[in-house]
PDB file of N, CA and C in Angstrom:
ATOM      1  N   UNK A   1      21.575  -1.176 -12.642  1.00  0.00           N
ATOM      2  CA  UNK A   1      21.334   0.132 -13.181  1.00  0.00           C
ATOM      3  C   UNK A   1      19.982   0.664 -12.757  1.00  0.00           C
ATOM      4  N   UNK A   2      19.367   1.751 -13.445  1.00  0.00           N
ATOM      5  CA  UNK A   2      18.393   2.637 -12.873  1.00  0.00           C
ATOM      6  C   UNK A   2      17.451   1.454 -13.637  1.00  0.00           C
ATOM      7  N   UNK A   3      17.141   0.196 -14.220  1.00  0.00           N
ATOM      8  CA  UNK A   3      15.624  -0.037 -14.607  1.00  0.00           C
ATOM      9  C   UNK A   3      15.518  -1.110 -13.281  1.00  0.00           C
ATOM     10  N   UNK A   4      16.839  -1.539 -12.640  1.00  0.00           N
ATOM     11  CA  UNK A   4      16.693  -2.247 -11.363  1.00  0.00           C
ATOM     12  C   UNK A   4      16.546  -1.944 -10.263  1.00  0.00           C
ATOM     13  N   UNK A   5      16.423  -0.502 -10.309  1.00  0.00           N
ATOM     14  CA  UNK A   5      16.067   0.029  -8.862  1.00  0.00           C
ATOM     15  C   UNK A   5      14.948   0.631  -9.203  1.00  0.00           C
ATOM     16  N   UNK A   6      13.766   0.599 -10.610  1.00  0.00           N
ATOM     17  CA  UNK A   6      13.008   1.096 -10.695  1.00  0.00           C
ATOM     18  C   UNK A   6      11.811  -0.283 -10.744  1.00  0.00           C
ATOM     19  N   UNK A   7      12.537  -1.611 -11.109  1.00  0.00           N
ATOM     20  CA  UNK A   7      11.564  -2.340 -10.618  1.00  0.00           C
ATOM     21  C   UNK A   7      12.148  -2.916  -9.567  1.00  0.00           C
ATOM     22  N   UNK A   8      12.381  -2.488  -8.416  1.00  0.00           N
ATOM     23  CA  UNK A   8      12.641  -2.442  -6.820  1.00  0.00           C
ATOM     24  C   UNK A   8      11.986  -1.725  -6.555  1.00  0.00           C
ATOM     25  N   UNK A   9      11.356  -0.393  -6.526  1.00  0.00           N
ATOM     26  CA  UNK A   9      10.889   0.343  -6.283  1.00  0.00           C
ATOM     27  C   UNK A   9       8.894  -0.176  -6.544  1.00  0.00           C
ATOM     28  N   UNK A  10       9.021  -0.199  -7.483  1.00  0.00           N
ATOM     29  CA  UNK A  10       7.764  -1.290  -8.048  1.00  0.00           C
ATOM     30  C   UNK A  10       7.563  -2.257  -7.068  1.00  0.00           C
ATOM     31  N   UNK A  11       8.321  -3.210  -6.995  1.00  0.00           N
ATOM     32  CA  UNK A  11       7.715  -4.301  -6.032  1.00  0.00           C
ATOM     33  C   UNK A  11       7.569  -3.755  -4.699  1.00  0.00           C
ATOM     34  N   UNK A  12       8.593  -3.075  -4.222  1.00  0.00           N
ATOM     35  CA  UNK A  12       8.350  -2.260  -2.650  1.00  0.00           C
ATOM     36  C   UNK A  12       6.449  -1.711  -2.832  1.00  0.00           C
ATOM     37  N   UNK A  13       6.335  -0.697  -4.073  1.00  0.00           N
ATOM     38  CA  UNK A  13       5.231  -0.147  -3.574  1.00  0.00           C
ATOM     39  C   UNK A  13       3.790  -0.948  -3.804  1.00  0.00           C
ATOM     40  N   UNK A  14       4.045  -2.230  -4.769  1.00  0.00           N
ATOM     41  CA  UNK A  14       3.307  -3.195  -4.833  1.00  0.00           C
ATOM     42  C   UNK A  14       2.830  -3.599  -3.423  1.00  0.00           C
ATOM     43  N   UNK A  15       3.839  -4.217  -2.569  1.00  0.00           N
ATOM     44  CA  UNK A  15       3.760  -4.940  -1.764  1.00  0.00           C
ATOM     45  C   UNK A  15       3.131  -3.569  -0.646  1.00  0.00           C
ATOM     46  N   UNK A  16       3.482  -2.844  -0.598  1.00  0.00           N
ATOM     47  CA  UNK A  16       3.203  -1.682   0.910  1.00  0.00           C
ATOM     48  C   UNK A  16       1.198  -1.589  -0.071  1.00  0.00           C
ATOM     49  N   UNK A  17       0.703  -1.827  -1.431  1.00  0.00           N
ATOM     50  CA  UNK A  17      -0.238  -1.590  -1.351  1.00  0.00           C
ATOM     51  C   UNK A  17      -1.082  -2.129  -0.741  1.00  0.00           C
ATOM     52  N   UNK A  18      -1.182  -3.658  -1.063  1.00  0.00           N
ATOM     53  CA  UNK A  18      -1.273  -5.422  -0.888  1.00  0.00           C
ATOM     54  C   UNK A  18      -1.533  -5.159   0.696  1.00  0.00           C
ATOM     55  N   UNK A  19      -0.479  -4.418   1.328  1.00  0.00           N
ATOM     56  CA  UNK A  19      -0.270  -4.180   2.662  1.00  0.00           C
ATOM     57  C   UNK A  19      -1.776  -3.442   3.258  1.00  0.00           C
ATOM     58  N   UNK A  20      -1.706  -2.423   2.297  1.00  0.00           N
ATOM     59  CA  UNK A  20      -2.843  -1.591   3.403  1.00  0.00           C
ATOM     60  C   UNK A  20      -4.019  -2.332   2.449  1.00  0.00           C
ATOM     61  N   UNK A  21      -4.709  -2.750   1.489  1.00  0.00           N
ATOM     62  CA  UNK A  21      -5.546  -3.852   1.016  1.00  0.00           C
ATOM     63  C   UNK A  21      -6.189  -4.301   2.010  1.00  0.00           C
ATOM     64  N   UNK A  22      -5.073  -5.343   2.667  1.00  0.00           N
ATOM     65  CA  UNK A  22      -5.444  -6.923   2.947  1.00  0.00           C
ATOM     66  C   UNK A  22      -6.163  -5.494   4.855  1.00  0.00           C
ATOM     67  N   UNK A  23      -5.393  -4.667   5.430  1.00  0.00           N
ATOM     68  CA  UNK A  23      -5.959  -3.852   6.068  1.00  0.00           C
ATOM     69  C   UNK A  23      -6.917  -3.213   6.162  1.00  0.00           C
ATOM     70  N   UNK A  24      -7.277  -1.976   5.128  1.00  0.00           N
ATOM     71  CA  UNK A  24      -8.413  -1.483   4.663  1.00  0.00           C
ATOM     72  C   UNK A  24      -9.413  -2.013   3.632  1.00  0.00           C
ATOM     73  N   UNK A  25     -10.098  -2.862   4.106  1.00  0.00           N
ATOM     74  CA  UNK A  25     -11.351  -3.838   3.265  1.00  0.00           C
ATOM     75  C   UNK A  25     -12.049  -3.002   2.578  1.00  0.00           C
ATOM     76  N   UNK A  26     -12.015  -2.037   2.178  1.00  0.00           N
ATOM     77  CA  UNK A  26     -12.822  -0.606   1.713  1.00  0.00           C
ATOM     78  C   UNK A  26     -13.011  -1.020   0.527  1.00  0.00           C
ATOM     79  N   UNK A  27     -14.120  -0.728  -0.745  1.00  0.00           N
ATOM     80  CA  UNK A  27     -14.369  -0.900  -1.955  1.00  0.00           C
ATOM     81  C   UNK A  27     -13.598   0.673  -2.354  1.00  0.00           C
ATOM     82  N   UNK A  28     -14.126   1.815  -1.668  1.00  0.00           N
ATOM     83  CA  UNK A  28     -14.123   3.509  -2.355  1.00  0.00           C
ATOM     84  C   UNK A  28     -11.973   3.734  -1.871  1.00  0.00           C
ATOM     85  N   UNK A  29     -11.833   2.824  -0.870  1.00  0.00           N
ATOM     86  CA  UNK A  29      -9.932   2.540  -0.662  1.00  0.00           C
ATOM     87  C   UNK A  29      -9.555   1.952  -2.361  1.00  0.00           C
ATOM     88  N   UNK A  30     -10.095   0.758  -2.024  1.00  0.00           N
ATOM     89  CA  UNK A  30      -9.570   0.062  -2.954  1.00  0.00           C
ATOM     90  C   UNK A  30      -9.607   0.782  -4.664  1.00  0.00           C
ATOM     91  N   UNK A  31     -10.640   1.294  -5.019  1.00  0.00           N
ATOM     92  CA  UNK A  31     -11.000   1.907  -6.378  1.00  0.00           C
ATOM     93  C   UNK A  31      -9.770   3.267  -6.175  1.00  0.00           C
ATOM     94  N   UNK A  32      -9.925   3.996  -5.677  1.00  0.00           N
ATOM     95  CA  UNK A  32      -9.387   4.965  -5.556  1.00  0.00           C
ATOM     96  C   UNK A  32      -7.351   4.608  -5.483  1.00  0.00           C
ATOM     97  N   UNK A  33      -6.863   3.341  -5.279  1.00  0.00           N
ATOM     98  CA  UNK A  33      -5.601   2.898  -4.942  1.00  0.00           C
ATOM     99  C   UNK A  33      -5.195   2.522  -6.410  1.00  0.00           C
ATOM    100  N   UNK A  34      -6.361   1.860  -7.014  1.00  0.00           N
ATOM    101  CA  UNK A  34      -6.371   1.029  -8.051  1.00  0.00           C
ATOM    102  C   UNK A  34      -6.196   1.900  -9.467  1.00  0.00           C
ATOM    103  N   UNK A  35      -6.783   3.439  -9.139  1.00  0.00           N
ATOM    104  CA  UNK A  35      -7.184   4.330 -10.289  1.00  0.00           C
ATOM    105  C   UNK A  35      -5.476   4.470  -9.738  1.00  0.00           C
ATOM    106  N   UNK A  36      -4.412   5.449  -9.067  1.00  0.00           N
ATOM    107  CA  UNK A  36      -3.796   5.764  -8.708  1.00  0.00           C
ATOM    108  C   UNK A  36      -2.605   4.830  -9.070  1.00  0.00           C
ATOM    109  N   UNK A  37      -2.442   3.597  -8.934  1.00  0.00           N
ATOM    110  CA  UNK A  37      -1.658   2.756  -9.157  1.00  0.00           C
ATOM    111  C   UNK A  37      -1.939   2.551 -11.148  1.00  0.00           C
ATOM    112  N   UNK A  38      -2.744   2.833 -11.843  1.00  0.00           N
ATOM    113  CA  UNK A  38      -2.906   2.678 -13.021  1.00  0.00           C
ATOM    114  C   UNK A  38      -2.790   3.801 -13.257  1.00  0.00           C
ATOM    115  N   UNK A  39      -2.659   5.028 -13.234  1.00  0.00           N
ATOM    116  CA  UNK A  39      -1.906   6.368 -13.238  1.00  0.00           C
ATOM    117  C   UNK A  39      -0.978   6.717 -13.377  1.00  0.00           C
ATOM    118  N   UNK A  40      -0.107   5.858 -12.528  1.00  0.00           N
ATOM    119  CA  UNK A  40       1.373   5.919 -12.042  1.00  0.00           C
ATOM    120  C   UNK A  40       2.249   5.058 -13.049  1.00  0.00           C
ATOM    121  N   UNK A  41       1.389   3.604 -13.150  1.00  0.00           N
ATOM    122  CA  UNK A  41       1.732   2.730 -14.138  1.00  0.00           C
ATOM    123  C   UNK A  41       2.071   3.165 -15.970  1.00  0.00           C
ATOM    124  N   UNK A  42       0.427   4.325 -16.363  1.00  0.00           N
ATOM    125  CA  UNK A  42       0.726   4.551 -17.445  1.00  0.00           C
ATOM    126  C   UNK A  42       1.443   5.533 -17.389  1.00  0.00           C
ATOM    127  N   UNK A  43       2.090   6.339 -16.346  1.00  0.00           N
ATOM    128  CA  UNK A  43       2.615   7.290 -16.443  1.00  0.00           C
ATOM    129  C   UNK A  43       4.538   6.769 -16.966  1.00  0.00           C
ATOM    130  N   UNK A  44       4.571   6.178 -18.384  1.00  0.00           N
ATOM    131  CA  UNK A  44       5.610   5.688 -18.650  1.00  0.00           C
ATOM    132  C   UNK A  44       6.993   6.732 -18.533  1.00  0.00           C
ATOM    133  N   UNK A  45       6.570   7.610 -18.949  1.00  0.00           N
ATOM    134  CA  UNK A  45       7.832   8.947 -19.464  1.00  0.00           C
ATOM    135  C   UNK A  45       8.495   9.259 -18.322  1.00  0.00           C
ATOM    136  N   UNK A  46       9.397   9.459 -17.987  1.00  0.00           N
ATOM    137  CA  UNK A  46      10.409   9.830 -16.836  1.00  0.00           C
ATOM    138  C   UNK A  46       9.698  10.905 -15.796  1.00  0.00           C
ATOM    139  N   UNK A  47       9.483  12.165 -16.909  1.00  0.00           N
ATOM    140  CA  UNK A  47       8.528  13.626 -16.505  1.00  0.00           C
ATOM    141  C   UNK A  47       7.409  13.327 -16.077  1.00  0.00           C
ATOM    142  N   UNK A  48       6.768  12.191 -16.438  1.00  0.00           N
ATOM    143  CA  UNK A  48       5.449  11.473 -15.744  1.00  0.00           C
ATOM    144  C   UNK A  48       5.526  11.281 -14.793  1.00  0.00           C
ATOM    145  N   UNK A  49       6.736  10.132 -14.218  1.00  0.00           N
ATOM    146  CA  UNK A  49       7.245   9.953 -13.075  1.00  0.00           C
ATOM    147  C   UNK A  49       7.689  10.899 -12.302  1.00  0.00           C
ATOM    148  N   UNK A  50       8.069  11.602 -12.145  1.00  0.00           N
ATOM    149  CA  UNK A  50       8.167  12.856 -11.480  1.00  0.00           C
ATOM    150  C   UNK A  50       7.511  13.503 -11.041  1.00  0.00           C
ATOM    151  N   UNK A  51       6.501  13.866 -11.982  1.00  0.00           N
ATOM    152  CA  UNK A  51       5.027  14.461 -11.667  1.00  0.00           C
ATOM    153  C   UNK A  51       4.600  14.180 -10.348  1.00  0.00           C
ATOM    154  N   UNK A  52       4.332  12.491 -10.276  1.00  0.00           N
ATOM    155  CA  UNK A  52       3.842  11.830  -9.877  1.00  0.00           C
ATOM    156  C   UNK A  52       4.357  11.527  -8.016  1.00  0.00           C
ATOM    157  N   UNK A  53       5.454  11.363  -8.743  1.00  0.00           N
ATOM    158  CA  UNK A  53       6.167  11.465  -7.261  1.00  0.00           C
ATOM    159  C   UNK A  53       6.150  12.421  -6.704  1.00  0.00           C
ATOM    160  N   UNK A  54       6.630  14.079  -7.120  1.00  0.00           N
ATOM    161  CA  UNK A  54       6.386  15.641  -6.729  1.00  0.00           C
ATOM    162  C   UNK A  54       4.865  15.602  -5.919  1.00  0.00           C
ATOM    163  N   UNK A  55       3.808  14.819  -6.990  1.00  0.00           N
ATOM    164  CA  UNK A  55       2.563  14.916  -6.203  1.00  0.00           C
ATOM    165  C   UNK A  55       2.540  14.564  -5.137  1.00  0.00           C
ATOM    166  N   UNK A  56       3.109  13.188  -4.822  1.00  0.00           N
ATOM    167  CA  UNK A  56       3.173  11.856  -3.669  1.00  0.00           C
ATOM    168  C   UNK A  56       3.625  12.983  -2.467  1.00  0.00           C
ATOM    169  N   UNK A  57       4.796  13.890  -3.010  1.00  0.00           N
ATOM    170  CA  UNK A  57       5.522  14.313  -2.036  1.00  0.00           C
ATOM    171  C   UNK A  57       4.977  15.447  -1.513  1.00  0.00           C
ATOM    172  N   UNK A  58       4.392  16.328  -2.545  1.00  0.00           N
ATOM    173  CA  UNK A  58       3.417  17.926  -1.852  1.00  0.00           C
ATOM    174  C   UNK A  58       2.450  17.036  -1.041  1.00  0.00           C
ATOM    175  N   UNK A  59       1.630  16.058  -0.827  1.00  0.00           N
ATOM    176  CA  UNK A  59       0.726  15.272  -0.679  1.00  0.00           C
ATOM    177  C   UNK A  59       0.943  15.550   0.728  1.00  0.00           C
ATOM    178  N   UNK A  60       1.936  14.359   0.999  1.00  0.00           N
ATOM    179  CA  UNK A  60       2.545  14.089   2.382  1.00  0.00           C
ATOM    180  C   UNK A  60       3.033  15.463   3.359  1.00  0.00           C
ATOM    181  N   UNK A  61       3.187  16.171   2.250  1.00  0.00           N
ATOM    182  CA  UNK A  61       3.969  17.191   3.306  1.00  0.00           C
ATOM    183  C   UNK A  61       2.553  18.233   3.876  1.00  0.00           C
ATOM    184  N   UNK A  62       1.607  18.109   3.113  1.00  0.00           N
ATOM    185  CA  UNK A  62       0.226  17.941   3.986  1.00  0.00           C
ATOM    186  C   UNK A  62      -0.119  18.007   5.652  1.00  0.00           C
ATOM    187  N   UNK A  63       0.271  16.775   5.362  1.00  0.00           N
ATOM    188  CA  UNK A  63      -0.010  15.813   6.798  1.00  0.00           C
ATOM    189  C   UNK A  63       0.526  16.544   8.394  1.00  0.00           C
ATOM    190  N   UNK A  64       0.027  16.663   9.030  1.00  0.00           N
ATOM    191  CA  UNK A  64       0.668  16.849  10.265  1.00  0.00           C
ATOM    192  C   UNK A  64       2.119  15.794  10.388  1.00  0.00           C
ATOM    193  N   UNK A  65       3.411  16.824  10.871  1.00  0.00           N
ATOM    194  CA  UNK A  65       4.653  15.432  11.132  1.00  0.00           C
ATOM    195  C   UNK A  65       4.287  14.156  11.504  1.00  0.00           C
ATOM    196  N   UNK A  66       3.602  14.379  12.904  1.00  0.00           N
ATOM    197  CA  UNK A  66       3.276  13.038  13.537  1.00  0.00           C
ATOM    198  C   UNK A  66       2.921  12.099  12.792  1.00  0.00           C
ATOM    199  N   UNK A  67       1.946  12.465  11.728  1.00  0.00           N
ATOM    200  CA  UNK A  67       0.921  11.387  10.825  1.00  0.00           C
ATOM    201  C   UNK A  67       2.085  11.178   9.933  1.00  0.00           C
ATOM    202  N   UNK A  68       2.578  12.180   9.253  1.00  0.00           N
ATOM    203  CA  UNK A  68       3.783  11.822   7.943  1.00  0.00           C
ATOM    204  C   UNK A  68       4.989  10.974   8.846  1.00  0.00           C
ATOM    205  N   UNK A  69       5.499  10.853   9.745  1.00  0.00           N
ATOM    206  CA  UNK A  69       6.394  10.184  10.043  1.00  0.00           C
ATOM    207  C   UNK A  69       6.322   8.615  10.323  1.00  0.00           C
ATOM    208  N   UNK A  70       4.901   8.505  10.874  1.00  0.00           N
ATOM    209  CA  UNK A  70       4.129   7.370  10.491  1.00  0.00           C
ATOM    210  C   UNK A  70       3.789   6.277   9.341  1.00  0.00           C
ATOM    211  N   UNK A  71       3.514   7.354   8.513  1.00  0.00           N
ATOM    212  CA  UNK A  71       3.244   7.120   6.694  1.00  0.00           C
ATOM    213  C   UNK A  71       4.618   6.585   6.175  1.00  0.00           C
ATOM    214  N   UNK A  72       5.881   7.696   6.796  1.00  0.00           N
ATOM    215  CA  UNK A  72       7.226   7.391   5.877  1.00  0.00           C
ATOM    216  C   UNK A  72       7.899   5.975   6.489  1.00  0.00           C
ATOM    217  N   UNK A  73       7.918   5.666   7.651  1.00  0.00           N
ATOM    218  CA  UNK A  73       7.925   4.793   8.566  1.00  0.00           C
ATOM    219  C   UNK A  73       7.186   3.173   8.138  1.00  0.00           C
ATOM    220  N   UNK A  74       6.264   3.105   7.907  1.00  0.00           N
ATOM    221  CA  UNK A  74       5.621   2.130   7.500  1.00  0.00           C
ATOM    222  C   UNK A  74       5.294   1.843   5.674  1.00  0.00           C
ATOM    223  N   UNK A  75       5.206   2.690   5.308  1.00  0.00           N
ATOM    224  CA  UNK A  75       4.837   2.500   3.999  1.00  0.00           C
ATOM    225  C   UNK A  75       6.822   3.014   3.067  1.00  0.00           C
ATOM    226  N   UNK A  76       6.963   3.677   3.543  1.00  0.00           N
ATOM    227  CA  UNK A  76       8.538   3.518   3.393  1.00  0.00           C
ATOM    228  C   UNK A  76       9.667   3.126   3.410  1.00  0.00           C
ATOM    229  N   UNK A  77       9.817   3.244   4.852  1.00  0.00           N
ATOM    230  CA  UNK A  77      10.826   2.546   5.299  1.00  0.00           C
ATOM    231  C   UNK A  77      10.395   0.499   5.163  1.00  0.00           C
ATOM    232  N   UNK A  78       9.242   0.314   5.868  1.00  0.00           N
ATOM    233  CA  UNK A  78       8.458  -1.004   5.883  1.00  0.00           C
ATOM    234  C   UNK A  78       8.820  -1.583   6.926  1.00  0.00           C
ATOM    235  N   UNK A  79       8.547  -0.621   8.187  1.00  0.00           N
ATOM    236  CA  UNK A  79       8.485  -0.939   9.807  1.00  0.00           C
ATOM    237  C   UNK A  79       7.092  -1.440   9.643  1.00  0.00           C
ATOM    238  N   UNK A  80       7.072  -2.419  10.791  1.00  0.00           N
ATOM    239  CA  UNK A  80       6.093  -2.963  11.441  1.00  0.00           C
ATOM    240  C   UNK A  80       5.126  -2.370  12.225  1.00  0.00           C
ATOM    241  N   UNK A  81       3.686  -2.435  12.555  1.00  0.00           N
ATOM    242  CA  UNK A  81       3.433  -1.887  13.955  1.00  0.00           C
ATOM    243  C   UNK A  81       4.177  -1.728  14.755  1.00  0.00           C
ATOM    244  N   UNK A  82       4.520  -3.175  15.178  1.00  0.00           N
ATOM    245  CA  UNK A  82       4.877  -3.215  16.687  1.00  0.00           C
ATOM    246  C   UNK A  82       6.465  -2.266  16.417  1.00  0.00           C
ATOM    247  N   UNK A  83       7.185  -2.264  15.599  1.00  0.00           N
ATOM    248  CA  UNK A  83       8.448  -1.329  15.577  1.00  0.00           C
ATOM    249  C   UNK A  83       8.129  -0.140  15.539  1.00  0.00           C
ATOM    250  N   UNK A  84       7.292   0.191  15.217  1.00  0.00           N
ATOM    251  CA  UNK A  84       7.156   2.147  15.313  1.00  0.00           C
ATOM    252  C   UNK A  84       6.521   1.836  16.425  1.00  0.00           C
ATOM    253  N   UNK A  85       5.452   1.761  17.045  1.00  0.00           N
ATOM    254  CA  UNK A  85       4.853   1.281  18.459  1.00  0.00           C
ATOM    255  C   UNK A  85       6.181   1.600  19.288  1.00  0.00           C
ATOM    256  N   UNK A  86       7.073   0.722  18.951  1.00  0.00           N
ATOM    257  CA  UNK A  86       8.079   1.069  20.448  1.00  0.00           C
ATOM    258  C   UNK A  86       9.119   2.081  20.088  1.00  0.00           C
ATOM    259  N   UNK A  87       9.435   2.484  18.892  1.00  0.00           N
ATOM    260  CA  UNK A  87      10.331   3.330  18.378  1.00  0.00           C
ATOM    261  C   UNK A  87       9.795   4.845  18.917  1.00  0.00           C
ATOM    262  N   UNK A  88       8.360   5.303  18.231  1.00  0.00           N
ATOM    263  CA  UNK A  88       7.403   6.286  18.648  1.00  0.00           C
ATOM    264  C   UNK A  88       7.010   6.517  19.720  1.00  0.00           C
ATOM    265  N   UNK A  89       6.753   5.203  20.885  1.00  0.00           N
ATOM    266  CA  UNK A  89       6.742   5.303  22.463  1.00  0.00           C
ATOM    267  C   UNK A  89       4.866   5.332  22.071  1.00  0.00           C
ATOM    268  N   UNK A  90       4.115   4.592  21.101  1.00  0.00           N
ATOM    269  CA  UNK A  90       2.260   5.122  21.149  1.00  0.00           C
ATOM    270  C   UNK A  90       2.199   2.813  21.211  1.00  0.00           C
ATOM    271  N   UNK A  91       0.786   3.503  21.551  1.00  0.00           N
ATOM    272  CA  UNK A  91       0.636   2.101  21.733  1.00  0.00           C
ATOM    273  C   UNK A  91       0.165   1.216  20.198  1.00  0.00           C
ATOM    274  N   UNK A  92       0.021   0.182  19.824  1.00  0.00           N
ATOM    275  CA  UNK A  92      -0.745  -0.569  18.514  1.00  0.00           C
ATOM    276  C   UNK A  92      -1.886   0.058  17.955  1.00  0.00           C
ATOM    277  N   UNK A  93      -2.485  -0.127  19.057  1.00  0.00           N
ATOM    278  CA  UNK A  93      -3.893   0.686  18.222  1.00  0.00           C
ATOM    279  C   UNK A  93      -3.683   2.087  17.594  1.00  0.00           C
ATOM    280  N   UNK A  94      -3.008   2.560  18.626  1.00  0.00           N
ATOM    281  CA  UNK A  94      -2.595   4.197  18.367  1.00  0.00           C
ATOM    282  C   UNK A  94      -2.123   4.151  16.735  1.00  0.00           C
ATOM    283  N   UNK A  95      -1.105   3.138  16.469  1.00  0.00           N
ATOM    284  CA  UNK A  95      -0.431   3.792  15.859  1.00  0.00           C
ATOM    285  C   UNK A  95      -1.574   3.284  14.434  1.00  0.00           C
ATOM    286  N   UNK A  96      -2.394   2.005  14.295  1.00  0.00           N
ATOM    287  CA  UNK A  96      -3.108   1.321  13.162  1.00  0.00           C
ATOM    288  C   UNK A  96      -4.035   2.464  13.150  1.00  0.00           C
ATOM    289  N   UNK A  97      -4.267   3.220  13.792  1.00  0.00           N
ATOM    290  CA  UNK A  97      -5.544   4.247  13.817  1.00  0.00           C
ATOM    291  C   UNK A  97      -5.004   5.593  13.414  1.00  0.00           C
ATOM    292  N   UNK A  98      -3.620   6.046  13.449  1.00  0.00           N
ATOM    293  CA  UNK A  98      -3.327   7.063  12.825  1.00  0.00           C
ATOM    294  C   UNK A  98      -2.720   6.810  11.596  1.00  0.00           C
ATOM    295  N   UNK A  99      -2.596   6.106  11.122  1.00  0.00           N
ATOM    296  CA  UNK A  99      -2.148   5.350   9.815  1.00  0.00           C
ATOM    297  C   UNK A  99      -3.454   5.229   9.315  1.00  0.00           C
ATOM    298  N   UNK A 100      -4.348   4.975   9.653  1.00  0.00           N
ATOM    299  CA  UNK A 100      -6.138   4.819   8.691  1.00  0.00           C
ATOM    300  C   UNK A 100      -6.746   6.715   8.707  1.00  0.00           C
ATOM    301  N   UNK A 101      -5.829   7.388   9.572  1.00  0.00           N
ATOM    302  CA  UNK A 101      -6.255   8.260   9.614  1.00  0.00           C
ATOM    303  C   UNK A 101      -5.321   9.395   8.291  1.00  0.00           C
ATOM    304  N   UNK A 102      -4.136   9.260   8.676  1.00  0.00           N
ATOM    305  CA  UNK A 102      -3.309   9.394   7.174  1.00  0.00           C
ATOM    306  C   UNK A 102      -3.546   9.400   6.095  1.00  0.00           C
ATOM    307  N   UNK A 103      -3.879   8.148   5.647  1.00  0.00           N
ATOM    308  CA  UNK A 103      -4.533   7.730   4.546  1.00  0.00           C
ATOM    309  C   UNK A 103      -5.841   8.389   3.995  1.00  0.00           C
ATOM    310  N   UNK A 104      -6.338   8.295   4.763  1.00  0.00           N
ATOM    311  CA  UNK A 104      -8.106   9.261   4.587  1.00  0.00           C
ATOM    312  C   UNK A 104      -7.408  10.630   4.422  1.00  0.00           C
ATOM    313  N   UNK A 105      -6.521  11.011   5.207  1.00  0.00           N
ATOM    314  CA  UNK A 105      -6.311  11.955   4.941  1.00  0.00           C
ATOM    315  C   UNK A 105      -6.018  12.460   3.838  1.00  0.00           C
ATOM    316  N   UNK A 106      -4.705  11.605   3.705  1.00  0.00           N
ATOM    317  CA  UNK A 106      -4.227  11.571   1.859  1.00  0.00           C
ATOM    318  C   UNK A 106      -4.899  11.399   0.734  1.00  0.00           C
ATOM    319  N   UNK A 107      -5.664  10.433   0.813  1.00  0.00           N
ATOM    320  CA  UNK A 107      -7.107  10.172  -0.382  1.00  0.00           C
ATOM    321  C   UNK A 107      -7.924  11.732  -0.092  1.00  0.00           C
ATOM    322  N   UNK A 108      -8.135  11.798   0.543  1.00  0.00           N
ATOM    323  CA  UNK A 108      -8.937  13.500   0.610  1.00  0.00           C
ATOM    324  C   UNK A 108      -7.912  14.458  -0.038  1.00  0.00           C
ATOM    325  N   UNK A 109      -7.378  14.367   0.176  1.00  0.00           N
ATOM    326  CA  UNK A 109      -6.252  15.815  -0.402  1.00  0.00           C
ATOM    327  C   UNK A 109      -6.240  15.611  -1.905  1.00  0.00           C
ATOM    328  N   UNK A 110      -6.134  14.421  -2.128  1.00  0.00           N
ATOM    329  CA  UNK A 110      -5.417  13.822  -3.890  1.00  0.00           C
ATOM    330  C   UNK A 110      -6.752  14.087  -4.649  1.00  0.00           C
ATOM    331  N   UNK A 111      -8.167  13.598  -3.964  1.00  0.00           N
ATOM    332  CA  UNK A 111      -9.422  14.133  -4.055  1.00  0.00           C
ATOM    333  C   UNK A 111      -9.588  15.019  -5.001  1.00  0.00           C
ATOM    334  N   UNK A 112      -9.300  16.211  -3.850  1.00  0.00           N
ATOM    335  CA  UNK A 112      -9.083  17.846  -3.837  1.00  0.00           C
ATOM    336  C   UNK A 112      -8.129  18.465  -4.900  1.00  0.00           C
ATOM    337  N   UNK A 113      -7.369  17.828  -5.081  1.00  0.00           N
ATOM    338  CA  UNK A 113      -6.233  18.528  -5.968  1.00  0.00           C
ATOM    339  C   UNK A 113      -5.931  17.930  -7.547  1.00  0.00           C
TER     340      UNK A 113
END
C-alpha cells in the first residue's frame, strides 16, 4: 500500500543523500541537506508533503534542461556516472561537475525562496 511506497521512497532519498555526502565534503552542503531533510521529515501531514515536493519540483524546473536531466537521472532515476556519461555522450568529469553545479544551483534557489 501507499505507507510502502512511502518508506521506499524514504530509503531511495536517504540513500541518493548519503550519495552526494560521501561526494560533497562541504560542512554549509551538509547543514543545509540536514535542515531540509528535517523539514521534510517533520513535514508529517500529507499537504506538508506536497508542499514539499511542489517545492522540490518548481526548484528543478529552475535549472537549465541539461543540468535537470542530469539531477533527474542520477538522483532519480539512480544512474551511475559512468551510465549517463555514455547515455548523454559528456565525459566523467563533465558530468560530476555539472551535477556539483546543479546542486549549488539548487541550494541557491531554495536559499532565495
Amino acid at each position: 500500500g501507499e505507507p510502502a511506497v512511502e518508506t521506499w521512497i524514504a530509503r531511495k532519498t536517504a540513500s541518493a543523500v548519503r550519495r552526494v555526502f560521501r561526494r560533497q565534503n562541504t560542512r554549509r552542503s551538509l547543514k543545509h541537506e540536514l535542515q531540509l531533510a528535517l523539514q521534510l521529515r517533520a513535514a508529517g501531514a500529507p499537504e506538508a508533503r506536497l508542499d514539499a515536493r511542489g517545492r522540490l519540483h518548481r526548484l528543478l524546473g529552475h535549472l537549465p534542461e541539461d543540468l535537470r536531466r542530469l539531477v533527474v537521472l542520477y538522483h532519480h532515476e539512480g544512474w551511475t556516472h559512468q551510465e549517463i556519461s555514455a547515455d548523454v555522450g559528456i565525459s566523467l568529469s563533465t558530468v560530476s561537475k555539472q551535477l556539483a553545479l546543479a546542486r549549488r544551483m539548487l541550494r541557491d534557489l531554495a536559499e532565495r525562496t
